[in-house]
C-alpha atoms as a PDB file:
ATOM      1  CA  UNK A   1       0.000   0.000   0.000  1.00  0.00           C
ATOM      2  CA  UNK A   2       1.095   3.423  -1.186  1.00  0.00           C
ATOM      3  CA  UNK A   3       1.222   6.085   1.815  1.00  0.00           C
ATOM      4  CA  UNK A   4       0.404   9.498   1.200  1.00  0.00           C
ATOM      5  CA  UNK A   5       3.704  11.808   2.016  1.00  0.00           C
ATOM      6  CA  UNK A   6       3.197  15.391   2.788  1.00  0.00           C
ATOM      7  CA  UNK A   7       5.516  17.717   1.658  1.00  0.00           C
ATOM      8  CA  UNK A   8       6.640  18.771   4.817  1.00  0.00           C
ATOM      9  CA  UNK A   9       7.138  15.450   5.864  1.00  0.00           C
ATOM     10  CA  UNK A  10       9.323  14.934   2.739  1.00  0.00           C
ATOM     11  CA  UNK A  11      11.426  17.911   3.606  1.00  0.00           C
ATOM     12  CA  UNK A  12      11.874  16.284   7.336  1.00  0.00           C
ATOM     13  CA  UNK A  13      13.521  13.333   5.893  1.00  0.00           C
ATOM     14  CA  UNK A  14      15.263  15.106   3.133  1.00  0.00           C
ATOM     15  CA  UNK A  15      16.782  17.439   6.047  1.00  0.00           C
ATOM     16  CA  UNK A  16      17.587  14.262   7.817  1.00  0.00           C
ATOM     17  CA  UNK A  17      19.770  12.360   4.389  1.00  0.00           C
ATOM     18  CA  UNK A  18      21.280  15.899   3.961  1.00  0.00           C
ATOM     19  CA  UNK A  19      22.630  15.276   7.460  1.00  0.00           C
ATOM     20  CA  UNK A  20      23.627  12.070   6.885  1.00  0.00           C
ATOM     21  CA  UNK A  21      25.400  12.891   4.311  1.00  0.00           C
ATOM     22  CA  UNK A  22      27.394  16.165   6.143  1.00  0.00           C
ATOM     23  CA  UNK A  23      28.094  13.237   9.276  1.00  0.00           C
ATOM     24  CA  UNK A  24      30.264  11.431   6.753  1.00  0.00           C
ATOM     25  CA  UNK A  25      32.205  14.508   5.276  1.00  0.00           C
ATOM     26  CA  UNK A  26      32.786  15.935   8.424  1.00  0.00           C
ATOM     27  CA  UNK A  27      35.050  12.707   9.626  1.00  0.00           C
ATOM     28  CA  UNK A  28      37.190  13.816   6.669  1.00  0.00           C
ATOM     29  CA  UNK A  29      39.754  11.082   5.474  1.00  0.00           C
ATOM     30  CA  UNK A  30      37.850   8.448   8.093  1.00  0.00           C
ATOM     31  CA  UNK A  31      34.700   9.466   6.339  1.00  0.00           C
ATOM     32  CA  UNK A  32      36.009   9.383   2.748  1.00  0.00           C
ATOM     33  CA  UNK A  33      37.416   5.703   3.631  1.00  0.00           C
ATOM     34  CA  UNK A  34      34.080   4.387   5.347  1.00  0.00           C
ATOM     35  CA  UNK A  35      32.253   5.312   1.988  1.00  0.00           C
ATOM     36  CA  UNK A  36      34.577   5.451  -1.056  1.00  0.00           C
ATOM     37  CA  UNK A  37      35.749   8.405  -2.903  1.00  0.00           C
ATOM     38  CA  UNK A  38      32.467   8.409  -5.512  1.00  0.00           C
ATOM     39  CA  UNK A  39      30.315   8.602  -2.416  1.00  0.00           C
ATOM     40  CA  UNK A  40      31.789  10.592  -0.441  1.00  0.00           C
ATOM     41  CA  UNK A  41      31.814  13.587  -3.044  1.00  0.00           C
ATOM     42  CA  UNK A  42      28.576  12.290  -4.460  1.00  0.00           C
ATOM     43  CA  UNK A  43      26.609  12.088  -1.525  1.00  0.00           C
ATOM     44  CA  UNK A  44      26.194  16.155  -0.927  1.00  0.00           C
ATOM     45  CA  UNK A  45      25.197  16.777  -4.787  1.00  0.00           C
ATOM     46  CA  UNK A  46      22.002  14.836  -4.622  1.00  0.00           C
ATOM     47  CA  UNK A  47      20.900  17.668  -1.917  1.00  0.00           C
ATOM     48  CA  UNK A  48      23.195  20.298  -3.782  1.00  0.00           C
ATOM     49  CA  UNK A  49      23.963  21.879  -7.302  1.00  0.00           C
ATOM     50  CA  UNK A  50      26.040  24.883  -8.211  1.00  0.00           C
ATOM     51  CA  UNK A  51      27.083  25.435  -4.046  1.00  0.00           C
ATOM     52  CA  UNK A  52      22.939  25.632  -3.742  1.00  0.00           C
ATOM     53  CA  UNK A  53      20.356  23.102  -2.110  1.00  0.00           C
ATOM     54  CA  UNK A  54      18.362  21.950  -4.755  1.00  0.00           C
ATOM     55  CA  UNK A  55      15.264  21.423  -2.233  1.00  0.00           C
ATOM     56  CA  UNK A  56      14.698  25.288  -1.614  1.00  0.00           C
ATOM     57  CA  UNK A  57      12.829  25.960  -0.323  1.00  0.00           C
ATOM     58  CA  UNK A  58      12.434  23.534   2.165  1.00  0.00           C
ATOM     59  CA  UNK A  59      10.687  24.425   5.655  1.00  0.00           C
ATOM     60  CA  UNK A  60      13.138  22.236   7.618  1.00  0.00           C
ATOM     61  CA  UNK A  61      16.034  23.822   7.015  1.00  0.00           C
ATOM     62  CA  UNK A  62      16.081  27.425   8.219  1.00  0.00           C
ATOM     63  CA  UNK A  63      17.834  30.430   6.013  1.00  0.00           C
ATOM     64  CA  UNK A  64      20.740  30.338   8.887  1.00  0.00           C
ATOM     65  CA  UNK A  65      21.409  27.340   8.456  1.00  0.00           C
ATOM     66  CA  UNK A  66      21.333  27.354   4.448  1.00  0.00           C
ATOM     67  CA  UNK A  67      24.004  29.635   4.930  1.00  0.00           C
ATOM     68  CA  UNK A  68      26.566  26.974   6.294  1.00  0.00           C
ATOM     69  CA  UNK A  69      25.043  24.351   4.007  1.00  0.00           C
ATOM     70  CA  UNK A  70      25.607  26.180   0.795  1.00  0.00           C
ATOM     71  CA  UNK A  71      29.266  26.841   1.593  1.00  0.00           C
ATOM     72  CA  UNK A  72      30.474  23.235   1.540  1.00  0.00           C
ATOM     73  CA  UNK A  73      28.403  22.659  -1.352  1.00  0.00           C
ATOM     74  CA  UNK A  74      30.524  25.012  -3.298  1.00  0.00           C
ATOM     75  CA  UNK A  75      33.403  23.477  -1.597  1.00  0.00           C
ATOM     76  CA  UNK A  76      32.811  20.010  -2.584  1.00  0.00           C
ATOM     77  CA  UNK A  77      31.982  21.266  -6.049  1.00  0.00           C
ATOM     78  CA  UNK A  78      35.465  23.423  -6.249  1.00  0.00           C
ATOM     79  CA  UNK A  79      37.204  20.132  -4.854  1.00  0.00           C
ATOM     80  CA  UNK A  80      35.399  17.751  -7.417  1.00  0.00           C
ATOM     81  CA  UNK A  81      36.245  19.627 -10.151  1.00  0.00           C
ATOM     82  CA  UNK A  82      39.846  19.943  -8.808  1.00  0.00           C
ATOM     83  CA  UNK A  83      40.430  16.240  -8.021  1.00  0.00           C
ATOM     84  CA  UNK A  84      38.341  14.759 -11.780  1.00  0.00           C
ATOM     85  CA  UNK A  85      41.536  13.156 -12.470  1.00  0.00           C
ATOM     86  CA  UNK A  86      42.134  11.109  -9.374  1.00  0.00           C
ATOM     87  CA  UNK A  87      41.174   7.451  -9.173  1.00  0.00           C
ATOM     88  CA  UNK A  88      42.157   6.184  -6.212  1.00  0.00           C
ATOM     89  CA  UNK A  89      41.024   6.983  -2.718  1.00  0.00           C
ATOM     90  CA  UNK A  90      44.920   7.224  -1.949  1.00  0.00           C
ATOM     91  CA  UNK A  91      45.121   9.982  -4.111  1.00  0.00           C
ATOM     92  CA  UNK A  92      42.319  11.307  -2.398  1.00  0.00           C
ATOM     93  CA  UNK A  93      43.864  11.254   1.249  1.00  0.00           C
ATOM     94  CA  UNK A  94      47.253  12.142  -0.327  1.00  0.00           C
ATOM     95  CA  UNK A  95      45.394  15.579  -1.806  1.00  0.00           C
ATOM     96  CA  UNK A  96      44.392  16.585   1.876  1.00  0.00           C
ATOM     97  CA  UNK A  97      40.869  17.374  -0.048  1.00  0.00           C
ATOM     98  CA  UNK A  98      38.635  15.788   2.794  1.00  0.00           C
ATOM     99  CA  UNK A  99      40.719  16.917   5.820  1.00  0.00           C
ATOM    100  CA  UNK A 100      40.684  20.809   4.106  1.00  0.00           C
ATOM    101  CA  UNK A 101      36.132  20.055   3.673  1.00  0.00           C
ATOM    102  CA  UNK A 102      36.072  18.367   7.474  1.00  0.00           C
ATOM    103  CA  UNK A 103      36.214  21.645   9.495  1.00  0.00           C
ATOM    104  CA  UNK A 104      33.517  23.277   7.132  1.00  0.00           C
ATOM    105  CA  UNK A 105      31.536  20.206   7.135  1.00  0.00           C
ATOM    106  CA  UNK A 106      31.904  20.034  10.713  1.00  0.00           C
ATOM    107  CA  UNK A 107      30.678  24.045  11.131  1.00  0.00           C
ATOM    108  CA  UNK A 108      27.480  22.759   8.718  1.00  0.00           C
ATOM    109  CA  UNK A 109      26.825  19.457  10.816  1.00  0.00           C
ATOM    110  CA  UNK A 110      27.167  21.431  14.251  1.00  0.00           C
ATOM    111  CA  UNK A 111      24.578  24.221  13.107  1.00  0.00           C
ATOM    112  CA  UNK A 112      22.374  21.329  11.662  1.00  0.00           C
ATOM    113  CA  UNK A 113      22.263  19.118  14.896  1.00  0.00           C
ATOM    114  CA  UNK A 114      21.683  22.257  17.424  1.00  0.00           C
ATOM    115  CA  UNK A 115      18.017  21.993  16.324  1.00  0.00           C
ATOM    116  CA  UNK A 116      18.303  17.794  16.160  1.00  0.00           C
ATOM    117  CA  UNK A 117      16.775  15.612  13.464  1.00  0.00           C
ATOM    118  CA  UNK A 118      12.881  15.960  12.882  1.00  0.00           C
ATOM    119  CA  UNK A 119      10.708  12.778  13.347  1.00  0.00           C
ATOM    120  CA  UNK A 120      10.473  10.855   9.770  1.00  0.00           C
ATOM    121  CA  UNK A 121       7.127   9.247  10.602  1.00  0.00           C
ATOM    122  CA  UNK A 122       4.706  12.407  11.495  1.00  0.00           C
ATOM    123  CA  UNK A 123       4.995  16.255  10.542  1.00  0.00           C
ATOM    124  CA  UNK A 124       6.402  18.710  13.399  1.00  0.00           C
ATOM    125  CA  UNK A 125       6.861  22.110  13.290  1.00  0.00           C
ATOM    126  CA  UNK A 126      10.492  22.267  14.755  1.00  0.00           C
ATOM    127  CA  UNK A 127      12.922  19.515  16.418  1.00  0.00           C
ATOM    128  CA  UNK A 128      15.277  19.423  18.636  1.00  0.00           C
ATOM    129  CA  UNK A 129      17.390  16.499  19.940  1.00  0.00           C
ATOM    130  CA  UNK A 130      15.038  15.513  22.810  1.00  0.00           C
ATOM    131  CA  UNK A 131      12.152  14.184  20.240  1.00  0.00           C
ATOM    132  CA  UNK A 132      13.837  13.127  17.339  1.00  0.00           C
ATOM    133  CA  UNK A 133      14.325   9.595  15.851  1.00  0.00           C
ATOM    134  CA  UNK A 134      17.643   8.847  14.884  1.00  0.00           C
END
């Protein structure tokens, strides 16, 4: 049986993948090992094009904290198009690339997590880390 998604629902758990996703960068090298090189790049772009969330607007993620989200967007897309050559995730770690993203990442995830995850089975208006699911 189909279930019937609101959109505010689906911008909960699109809020909640994009900080997934910033968890992994923000481990740097440890993250870019745990995942793979594709991935780890990857992983931001399908909430992000052009330094920009593609999900805008999106009701769960407040204009301050677009503003360290959009950052490491354009990072990771200056450091993509830097690194096209490499093919190894050696080259990767050798580069520095994820250890010079990891402190913005980190800025983004911190920002992100002082409101907590919102619930992924019902709507709520804010979150904070007291009701969420994980």
């Amino acid at each position: 049986m189909d279930e019937e998604v609101s959109d505010r629902l689906l911008e909960q758990r699109l809020r909640n993948r994009m900080i997934e996703t910033i968890e992994v960068l923000a481990k740097g090298d440890q993250g870019l090992i745990e995942v793979n090189f594709t991935e780890f790049f990857e992983g931001l772009f399908d909430h992000s094009r052009d330094g920009h969330s593609v999900y805008k607007p999106n009701s769960a993620v407040a204009e301050e904290k677009e503003q360290v989200i959009d950052p490491l967007g354009r990072m990771l897309e200056k450091v993509s198009h830097e690194t096209l050559h490499f093919r190894t995730e050696a080259e990767y770690i050798h580069s520095g690339c994820a250890e010079w993203i990891k402190p913005v990442a980190q800025k983004a995830l911190k920002v992100l997590l002082a409101q907590g995850r919102f619930r992924e089975d019902r709507e709520e208006e804010s979150s904070t880390a007291d009701n969420c699911q994980a």
